[in-house]
N, C-alpha and C. Protein backbone atom coordinates (compact mmCIF):
# COMPACT_ATOMS: atom_id res chain seq x y z
N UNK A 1 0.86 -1.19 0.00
CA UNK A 1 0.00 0.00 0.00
C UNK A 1 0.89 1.24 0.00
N UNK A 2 0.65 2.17 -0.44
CA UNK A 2 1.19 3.64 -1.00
C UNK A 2 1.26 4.23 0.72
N UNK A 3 0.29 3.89 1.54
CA UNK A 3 0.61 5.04 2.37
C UNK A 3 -0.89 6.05 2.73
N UNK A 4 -1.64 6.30 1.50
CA UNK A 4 -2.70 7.27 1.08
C UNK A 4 -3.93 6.91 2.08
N UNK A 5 -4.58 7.71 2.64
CA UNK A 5 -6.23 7.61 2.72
C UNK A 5 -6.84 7.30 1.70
N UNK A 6 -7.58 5.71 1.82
CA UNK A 6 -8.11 5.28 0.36
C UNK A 6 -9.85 6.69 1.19
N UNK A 7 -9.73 6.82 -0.71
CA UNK A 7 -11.14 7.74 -1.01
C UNK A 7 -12.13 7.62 -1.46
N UNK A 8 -13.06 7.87 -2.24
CA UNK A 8 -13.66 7.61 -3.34
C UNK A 8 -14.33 8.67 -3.57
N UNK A 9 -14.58 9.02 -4.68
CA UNK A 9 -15.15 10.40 -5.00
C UNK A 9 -16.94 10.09 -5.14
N UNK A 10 -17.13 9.08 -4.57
CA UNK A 10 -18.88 9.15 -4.40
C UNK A 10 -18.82 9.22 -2.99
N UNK A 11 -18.12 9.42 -2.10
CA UNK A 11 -18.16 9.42 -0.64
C UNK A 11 -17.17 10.81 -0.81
N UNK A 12 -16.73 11.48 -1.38
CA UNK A 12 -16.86 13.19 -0.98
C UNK A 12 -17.93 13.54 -1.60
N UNK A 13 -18.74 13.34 -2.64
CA UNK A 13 -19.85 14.13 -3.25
C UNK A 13 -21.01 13.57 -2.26
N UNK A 14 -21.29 12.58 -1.45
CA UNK A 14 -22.11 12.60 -0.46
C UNK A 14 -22.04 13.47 0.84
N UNK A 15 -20.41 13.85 1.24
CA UNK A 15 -20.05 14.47 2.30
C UNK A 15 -20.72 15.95 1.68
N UNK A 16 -20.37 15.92 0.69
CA UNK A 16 -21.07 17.67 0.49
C UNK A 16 -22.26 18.06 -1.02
N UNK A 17 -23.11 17.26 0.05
CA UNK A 17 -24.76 17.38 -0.88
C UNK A 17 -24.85 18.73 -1.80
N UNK A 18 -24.90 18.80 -3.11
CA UNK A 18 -25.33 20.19 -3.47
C UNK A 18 -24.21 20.43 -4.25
N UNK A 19 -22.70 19.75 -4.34
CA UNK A 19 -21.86 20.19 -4.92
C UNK A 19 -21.58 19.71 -5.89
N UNK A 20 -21.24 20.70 -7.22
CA UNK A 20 -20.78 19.93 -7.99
C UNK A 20 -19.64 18.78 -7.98
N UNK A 21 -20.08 18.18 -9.21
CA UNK A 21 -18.98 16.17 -9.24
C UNK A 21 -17.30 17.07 -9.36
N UNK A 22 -17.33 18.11 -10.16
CA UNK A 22 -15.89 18.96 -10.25
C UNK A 22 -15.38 19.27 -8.97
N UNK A 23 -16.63 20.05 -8.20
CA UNK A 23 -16.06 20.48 -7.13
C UNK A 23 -15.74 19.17 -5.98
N UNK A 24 -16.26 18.18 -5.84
CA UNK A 24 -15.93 16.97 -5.27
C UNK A 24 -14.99 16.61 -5.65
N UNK A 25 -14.67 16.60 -6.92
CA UNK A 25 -13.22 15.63 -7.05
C UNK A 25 -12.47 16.58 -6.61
N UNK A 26 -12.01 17.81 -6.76
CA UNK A 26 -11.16 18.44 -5.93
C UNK A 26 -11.11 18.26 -4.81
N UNK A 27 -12.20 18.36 -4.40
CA UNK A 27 -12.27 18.16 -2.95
C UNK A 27 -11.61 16.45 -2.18
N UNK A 28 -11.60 15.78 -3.19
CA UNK A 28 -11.49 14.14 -2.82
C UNK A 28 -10.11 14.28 -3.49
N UNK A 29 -9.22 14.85 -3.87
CA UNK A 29 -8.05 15.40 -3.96
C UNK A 29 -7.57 15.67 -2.95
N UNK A 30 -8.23 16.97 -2.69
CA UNK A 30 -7.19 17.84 -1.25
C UNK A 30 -7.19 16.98 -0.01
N UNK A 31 -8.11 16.33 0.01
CA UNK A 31 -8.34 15.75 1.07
C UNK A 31 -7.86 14.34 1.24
N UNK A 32 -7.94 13.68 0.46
CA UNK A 32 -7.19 12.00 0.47
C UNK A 32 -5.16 12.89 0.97
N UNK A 33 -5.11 13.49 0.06
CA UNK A 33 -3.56 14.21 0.36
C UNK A 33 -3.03 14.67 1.39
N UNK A 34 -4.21 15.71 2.16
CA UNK A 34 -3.37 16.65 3.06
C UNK A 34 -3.06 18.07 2.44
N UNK A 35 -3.88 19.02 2.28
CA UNK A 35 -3.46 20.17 1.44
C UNK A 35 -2.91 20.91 2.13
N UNK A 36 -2.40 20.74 3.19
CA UNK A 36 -1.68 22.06 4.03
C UNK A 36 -0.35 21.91 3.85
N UNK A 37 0.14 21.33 2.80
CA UNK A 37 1.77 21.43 2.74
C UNK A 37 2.24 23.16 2.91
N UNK A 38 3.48 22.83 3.80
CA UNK A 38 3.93 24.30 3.71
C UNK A 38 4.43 24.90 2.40
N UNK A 39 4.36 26.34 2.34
CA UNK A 39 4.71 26.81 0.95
C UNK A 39 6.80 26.75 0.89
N UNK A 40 6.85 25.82 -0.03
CA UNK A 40 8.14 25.89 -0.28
C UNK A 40 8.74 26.42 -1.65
N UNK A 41 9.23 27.65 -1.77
CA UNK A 41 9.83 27.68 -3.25
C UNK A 41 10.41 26.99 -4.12
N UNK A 42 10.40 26.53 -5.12
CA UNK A 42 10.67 25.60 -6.47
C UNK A 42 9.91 24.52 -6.24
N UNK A 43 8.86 24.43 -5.42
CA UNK A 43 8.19 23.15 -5.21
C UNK A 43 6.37 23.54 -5.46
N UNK A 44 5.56 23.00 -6.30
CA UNK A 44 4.46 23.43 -6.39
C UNK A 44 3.83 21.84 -6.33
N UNK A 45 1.96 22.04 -6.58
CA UNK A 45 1.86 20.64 -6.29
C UNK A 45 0.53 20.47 -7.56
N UNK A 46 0.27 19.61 -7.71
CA UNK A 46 -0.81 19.00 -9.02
C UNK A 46 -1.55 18.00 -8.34
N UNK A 47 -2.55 18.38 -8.41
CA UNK A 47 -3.60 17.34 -8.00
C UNK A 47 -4.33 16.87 -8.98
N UNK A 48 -4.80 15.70 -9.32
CA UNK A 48 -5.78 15.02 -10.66
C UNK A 48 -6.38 14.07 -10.05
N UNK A 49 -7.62 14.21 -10.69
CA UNK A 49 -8.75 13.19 -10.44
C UNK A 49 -9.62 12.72 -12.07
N UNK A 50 -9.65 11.50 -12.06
CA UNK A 50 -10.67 11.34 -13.13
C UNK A 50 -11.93 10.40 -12.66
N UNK A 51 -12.85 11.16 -12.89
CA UNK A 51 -14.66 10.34 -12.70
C UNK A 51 -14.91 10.57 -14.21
N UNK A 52 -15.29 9.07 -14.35
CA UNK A 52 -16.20 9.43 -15.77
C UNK A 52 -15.10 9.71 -17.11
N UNK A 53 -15.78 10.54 -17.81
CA UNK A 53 -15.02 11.33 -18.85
C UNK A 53 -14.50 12.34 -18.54
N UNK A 54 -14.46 12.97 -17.09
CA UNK A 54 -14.15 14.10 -16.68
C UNK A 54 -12.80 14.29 -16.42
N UNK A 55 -11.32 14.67 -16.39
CA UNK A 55 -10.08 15.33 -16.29
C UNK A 55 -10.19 16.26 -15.21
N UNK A 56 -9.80 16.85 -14.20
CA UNK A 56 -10.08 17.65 -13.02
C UNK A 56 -8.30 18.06 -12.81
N UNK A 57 -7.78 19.02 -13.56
CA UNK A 57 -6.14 19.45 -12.54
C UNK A 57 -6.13 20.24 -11.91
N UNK A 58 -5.89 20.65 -11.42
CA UNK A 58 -5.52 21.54 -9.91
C UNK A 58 -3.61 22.29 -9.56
N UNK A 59 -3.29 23.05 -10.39
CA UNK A 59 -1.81 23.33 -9.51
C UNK A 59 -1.75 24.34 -8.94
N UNK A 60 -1.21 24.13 -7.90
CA UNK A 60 -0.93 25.17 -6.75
C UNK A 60 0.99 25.52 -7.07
N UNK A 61 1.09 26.88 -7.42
CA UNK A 61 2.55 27.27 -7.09
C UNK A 61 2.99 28.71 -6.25
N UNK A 62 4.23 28.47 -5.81
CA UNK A 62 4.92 29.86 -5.35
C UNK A 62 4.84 30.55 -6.64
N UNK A 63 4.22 31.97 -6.38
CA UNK A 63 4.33 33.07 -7.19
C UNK A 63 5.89 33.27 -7.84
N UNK A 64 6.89 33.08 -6.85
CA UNK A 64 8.44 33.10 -7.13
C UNK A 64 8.85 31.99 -7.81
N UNK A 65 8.07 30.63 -8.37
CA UNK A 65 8.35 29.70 -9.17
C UNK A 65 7.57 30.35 -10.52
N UNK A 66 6.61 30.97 -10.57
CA UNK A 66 5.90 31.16 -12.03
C UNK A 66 6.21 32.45 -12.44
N UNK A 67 6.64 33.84 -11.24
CA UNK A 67 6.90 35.24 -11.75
C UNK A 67 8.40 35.58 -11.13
N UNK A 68 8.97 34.92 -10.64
CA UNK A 68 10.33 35.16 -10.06
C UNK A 68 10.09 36.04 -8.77
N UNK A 69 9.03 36.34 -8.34
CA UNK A 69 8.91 37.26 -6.94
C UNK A 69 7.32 36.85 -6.53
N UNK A 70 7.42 37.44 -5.18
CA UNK A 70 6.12 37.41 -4.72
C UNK A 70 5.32 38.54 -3.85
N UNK A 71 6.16 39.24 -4.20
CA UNK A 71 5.55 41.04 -3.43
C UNK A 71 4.33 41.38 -4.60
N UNK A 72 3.79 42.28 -4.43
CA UNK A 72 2.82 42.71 -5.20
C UNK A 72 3.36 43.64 -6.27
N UNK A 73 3.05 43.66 -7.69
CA UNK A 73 3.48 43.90 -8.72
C UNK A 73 3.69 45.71 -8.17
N UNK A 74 5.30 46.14 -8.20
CA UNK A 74 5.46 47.35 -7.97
C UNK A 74 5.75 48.20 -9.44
N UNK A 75 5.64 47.02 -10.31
CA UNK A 75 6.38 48.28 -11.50
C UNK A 75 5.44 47.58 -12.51
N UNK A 76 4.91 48.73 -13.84
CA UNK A 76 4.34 47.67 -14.83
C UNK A 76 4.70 46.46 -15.61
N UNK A 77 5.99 46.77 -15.08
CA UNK A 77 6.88 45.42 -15.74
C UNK A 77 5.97 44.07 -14.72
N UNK A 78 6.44 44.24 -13.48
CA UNK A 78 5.52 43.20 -12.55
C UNK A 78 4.45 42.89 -13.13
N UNK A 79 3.80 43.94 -12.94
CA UNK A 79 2.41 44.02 -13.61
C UNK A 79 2.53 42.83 -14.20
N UNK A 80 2.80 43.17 -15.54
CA UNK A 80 2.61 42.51 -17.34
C UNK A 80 3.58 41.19 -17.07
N UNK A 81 4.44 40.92 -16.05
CA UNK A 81 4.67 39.44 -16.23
C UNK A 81 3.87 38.96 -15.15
N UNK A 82 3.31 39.48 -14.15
CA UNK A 82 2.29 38.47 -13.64
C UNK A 82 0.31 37.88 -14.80
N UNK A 83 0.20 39.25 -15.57
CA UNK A 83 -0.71 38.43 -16.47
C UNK A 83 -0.21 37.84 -17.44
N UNK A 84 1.01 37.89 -17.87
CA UNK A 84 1.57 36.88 -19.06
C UNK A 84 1.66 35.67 -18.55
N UNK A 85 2.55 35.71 -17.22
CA UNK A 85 1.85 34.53 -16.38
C UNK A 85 0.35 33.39 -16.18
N UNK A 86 -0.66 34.52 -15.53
CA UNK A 86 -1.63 34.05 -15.44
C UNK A 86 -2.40 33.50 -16.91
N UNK A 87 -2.04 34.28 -17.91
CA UNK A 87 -2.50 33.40 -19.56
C UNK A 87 -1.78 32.44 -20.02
N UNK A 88 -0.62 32.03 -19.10
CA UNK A 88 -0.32 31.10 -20.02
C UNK A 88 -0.26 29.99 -19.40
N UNK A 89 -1.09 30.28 -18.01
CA UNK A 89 -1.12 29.25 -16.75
C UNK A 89 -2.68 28.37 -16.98
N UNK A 90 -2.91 29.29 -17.84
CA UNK A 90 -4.88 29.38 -18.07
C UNK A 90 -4.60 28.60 -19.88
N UNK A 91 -3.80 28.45 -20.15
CA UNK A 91 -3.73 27.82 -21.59
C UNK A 91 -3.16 25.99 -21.28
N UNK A 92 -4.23 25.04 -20.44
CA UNK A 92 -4.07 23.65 -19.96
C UNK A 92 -3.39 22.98 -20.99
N UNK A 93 -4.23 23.36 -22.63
CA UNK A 93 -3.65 22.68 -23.68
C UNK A 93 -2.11 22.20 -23.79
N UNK A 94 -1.73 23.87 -23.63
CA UNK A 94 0.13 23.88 -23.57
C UNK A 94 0.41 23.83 -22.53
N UNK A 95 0.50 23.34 -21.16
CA UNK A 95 1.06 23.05 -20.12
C UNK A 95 0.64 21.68 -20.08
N UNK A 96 0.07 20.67 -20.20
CA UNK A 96 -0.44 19.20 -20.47
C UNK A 96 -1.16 18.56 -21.31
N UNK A 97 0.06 17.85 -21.71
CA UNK A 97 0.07 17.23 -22.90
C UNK A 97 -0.54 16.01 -22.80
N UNK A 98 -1.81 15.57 -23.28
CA UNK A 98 -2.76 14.73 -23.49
C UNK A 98 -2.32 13.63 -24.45
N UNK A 99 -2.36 12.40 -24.35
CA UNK A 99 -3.01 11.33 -25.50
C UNK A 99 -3.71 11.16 -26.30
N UNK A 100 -3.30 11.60 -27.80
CA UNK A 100 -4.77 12.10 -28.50
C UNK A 100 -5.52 10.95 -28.21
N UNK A 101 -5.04 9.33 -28.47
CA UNK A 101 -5.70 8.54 -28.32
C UNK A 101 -7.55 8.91 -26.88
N UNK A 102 -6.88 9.76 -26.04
CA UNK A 102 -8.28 9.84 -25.29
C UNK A 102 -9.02 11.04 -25.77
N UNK A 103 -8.64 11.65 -26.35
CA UNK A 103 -9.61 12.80 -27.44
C UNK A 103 -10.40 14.13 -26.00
N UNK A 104 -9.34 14.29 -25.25
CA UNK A 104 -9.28 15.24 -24.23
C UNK A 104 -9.36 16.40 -24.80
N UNK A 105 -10.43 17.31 -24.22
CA UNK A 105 -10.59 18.77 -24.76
C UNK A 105 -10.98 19.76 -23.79
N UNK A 106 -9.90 20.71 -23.84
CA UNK A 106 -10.36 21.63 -22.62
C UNK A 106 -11.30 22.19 -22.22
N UNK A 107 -12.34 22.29 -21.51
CA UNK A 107 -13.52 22.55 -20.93
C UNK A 107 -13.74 23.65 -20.13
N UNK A 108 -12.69 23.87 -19.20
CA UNK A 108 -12.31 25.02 -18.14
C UNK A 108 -11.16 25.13 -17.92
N UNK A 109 -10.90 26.70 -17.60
CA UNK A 109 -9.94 26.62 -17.32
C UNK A 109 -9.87 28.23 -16.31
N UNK A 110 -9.31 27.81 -15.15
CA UNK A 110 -9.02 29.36 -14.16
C UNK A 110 -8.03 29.43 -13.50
N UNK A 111 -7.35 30.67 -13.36
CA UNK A 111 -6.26 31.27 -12.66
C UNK A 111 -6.58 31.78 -11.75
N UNK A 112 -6.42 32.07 -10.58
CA UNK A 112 -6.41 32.58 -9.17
C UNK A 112 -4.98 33.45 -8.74
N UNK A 113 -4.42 34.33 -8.57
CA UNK A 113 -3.34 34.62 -8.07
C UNK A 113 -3.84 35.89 -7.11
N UNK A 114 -3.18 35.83 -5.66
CA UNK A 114 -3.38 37.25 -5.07
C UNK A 114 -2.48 38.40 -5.20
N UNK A 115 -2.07 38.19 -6.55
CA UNK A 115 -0.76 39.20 -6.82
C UNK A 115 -1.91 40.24 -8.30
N UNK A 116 -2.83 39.71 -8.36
CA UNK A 116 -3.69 40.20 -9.16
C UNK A 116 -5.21 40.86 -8.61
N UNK A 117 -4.84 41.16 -7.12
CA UNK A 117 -6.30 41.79 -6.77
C UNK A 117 -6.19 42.84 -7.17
N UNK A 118 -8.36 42.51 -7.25
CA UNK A 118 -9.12 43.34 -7.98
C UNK A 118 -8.89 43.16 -9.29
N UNK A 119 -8.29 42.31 -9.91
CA UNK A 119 -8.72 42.28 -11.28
C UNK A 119 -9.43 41.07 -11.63
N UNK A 120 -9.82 40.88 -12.58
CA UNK A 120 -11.27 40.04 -12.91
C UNK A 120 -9.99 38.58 -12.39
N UNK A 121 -8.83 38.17 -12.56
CA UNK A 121 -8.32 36.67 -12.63
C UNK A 121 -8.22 36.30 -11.15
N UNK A 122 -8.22 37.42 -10.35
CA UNK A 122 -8.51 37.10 -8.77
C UNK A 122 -9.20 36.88 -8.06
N UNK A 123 -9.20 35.56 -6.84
CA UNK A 123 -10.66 35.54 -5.92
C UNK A 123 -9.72 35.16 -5.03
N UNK A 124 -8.62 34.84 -5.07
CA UNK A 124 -7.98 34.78 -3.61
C UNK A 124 -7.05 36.22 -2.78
N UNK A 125 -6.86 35.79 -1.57
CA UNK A 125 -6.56 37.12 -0.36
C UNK A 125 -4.84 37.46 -0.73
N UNK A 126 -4.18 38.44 -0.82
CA UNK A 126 -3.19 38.84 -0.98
C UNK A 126 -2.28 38.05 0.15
N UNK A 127 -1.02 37.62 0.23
CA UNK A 127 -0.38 37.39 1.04
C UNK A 127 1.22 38.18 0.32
N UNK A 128 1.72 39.06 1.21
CA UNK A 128 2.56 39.82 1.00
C UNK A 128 3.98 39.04 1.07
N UNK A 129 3.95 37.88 1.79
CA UNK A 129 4.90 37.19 1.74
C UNK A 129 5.37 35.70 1.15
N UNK A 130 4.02 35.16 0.59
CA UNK A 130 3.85 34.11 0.38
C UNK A 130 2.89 33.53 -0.96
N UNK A 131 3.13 34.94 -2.09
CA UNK A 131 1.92 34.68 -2.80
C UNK A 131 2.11 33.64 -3.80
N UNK A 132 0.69 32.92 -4.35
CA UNK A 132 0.93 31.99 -5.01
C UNK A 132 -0.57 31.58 -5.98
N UNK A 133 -0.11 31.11 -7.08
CA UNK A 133 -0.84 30.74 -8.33
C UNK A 133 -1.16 29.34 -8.00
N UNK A 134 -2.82 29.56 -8.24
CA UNK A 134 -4.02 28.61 -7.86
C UNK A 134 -4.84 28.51 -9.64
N UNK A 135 -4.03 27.11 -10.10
CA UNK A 135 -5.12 27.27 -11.55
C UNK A 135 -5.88 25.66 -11.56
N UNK A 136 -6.94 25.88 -11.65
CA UNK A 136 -8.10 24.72 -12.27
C UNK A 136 -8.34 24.67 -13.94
N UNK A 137 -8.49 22.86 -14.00
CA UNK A 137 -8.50 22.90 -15.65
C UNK A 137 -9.55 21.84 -15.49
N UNK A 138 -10.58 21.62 -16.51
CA UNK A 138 -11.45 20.47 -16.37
C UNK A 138 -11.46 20.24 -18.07
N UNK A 139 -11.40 19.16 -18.16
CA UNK A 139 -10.95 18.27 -19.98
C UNK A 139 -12.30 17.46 -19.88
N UNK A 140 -12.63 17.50 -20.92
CA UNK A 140 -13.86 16.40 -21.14
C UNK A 140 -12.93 15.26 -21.80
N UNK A 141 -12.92 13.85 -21.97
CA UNK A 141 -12.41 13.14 -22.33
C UNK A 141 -13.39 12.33 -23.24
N UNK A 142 -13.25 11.48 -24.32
CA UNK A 142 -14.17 10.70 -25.15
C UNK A 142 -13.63 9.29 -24.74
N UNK A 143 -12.25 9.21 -24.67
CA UNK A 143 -12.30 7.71 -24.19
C UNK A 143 -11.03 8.28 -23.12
N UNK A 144 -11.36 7.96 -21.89
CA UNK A 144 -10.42 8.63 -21.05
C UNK A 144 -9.46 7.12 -20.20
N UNK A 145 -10.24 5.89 -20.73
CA UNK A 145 -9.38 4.59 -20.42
C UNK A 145 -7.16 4.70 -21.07
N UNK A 146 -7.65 6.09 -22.43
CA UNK A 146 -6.40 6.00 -22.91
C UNK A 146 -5.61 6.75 -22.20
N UNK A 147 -5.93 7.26 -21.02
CA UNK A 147 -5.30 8.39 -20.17
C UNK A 147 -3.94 7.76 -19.16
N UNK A 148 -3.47 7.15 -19.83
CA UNK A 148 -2.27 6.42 -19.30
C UNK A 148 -0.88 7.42 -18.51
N UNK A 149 -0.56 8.61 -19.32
CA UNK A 149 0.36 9.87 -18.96
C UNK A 149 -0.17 10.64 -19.31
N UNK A 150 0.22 12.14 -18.54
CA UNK A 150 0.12 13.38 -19.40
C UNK A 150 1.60 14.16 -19.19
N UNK A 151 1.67 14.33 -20.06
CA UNK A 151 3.74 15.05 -20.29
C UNK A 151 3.19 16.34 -19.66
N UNK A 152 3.95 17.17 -18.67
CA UNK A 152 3.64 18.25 -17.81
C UNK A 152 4.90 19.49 -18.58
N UNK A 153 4.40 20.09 -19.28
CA UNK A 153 5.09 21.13 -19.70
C UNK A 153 5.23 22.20 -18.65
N UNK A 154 5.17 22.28 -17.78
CA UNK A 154 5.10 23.31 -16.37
C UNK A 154 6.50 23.80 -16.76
N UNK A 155 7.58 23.01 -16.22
CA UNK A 155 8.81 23.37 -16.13
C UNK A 155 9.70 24.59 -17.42
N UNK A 156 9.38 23.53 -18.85
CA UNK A 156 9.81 24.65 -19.79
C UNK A 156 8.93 26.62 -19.95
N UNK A 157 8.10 26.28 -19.13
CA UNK A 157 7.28 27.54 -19.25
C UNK A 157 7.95 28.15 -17.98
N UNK A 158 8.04 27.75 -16.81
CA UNK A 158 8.27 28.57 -15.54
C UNK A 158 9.67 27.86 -15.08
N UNK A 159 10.77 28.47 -15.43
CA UNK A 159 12.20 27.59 -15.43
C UNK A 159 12.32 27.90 -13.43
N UNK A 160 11.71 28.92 -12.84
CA UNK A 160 11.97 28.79 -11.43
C UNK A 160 11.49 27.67 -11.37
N UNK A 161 10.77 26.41 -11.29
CA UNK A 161 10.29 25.97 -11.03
C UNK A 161 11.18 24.09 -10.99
N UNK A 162 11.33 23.79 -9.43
CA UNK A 162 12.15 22.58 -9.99
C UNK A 162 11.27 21.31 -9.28
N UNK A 163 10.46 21.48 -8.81
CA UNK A 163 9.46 20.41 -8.46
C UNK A 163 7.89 19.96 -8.76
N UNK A 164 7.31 19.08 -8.89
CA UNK A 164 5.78 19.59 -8.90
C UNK A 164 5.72 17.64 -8.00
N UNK A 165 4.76 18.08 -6.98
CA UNK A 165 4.31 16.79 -5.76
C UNK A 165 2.88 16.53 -6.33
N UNK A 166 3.13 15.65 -7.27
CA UNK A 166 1.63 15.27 -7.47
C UNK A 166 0.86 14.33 -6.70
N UNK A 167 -0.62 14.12 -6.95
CA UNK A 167 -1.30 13.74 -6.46
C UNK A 167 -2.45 13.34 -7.05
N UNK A 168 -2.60 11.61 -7.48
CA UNK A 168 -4.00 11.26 -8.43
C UNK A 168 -4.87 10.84 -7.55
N UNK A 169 -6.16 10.55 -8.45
CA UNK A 169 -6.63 9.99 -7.85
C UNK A 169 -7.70 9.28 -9.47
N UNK A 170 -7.59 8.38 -9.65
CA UNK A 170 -7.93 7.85 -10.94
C UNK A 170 -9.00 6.66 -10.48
N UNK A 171 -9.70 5.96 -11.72
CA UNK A 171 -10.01 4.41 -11.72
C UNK A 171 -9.48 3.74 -11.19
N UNK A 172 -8.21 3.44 -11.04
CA UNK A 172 -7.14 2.37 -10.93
C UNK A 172 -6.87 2.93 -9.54
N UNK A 173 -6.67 3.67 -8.92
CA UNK A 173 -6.42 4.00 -7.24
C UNK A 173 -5.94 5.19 -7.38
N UNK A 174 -5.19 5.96 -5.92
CA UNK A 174 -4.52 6.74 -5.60
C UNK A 174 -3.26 6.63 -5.77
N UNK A 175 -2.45 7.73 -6.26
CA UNK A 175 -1.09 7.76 -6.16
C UNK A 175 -0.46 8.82 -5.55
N UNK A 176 0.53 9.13 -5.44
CA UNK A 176 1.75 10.32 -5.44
C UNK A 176 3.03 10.18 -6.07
N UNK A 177 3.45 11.25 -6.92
CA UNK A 177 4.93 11.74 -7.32
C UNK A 177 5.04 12.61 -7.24
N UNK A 178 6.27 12.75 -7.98
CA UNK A 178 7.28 13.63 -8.04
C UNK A 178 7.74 13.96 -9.36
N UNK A 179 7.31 14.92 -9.85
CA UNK A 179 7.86 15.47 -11.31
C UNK A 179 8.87 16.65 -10.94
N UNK A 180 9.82 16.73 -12.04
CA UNK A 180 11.17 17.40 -12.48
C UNK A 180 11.14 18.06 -13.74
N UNK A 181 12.25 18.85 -14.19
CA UNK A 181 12.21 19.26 -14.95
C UNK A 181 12.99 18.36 -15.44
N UNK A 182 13.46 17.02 -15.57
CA UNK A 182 14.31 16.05 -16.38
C UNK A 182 13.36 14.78 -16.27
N UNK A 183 12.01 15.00 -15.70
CA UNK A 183 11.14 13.54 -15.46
C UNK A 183 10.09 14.36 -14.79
N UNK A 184 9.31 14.81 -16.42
CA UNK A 184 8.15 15.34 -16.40
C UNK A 184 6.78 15.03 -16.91
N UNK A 185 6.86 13.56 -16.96
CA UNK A 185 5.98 12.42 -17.60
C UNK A 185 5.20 11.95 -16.62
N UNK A 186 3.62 12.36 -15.96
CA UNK A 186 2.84 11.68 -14.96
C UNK A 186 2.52 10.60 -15.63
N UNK A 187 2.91 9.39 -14.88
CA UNK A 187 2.42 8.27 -15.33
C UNK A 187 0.69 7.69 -14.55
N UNK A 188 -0.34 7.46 -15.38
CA UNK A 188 -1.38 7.10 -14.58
C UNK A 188 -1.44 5.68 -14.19
């Protein structure tokens, strides 16, 4: 055994009547895991769940792994690389690389950063010392049995970046790794 709280994502969508199956599998994510990891720089984390035809990612990073800082944008330069950031954090296509064989197509996709309040890409609280990029992606899949890897382009886009602690939760069970920028292949 791995170690994990076995889960199941019909026993978080019962724990919280009323919610969407998206918002459950996140939820049957954070929670089989432990989401309170402390914030460590070059280390971010990926959570995945698949119900159904549904794809569910989740990455959480240090602002200083995706914009090189984490104070609040003091110059327009800040500015304009924290939304070049946030669009290209919000483009799932090019950050995970799918199997055409499962005919995965992006469905949703959102950025969260508190280095962007008050503008429409923000809903989380500023932290002056600790800020960090919160993006959700949901893929509809046609045959999602072919969902064997997805190649994680994270790294060539955000070179601060030298870790990602994943976290599945699939058909086949729960897992955890560890992706690199030299072993960036989630295997399902």
């Amino acid at each position: 055994m791995n170690g994990l709280v076995p889960l199941t994502l019909t026993a978080a969508r019962k724990s919280l009547p009323g919610v969407s199956v998206t918002a459950a599998m996140l939820f049957a994510v954070a929670s089989a895991f432990g989401q309170s990891a402390p914030h460590v720089h070059g280390t971010g984390t990926l959570n995945l769940a698949i119900e159904g035809n549904t794809l569910i990612l989740e990455l959480v990073a240090p602002a200083s792994d995706i914009v090189g800082f984490e104070h609040p944008p003091a110059s327009s330069n800040d500015r304009q690389a924290v939304l070049n950031a946030a669009q290209t954090l919000k483009d799932g296509e090019l950050l995970f690389r799918l199997p055409n064989e499962a005919g995965c197509d992006l469905k949703e996709a959102e950025v969260e950063t508190g280095l962007l309040q008050g503008d429409d890409h923000s809903h989380s609280e500023p932290d002056e010392d600790h800020a960090e990029f919160h993006a959700h992606y949901r893929f509809q899949c046609s045959d999602p049995d072919e969902l064997h890897y997805i190649d994680v382009d994270y790294f060539s886009k955000f070179p601060n970046a030298h870790e990602l602690e994943t976290r599945t939760i699939t058909p086949a069970g729960q897992n955890a790794a560890e992706l690199t920028p030299h072993a960036s292949r989630l295997k399902l």
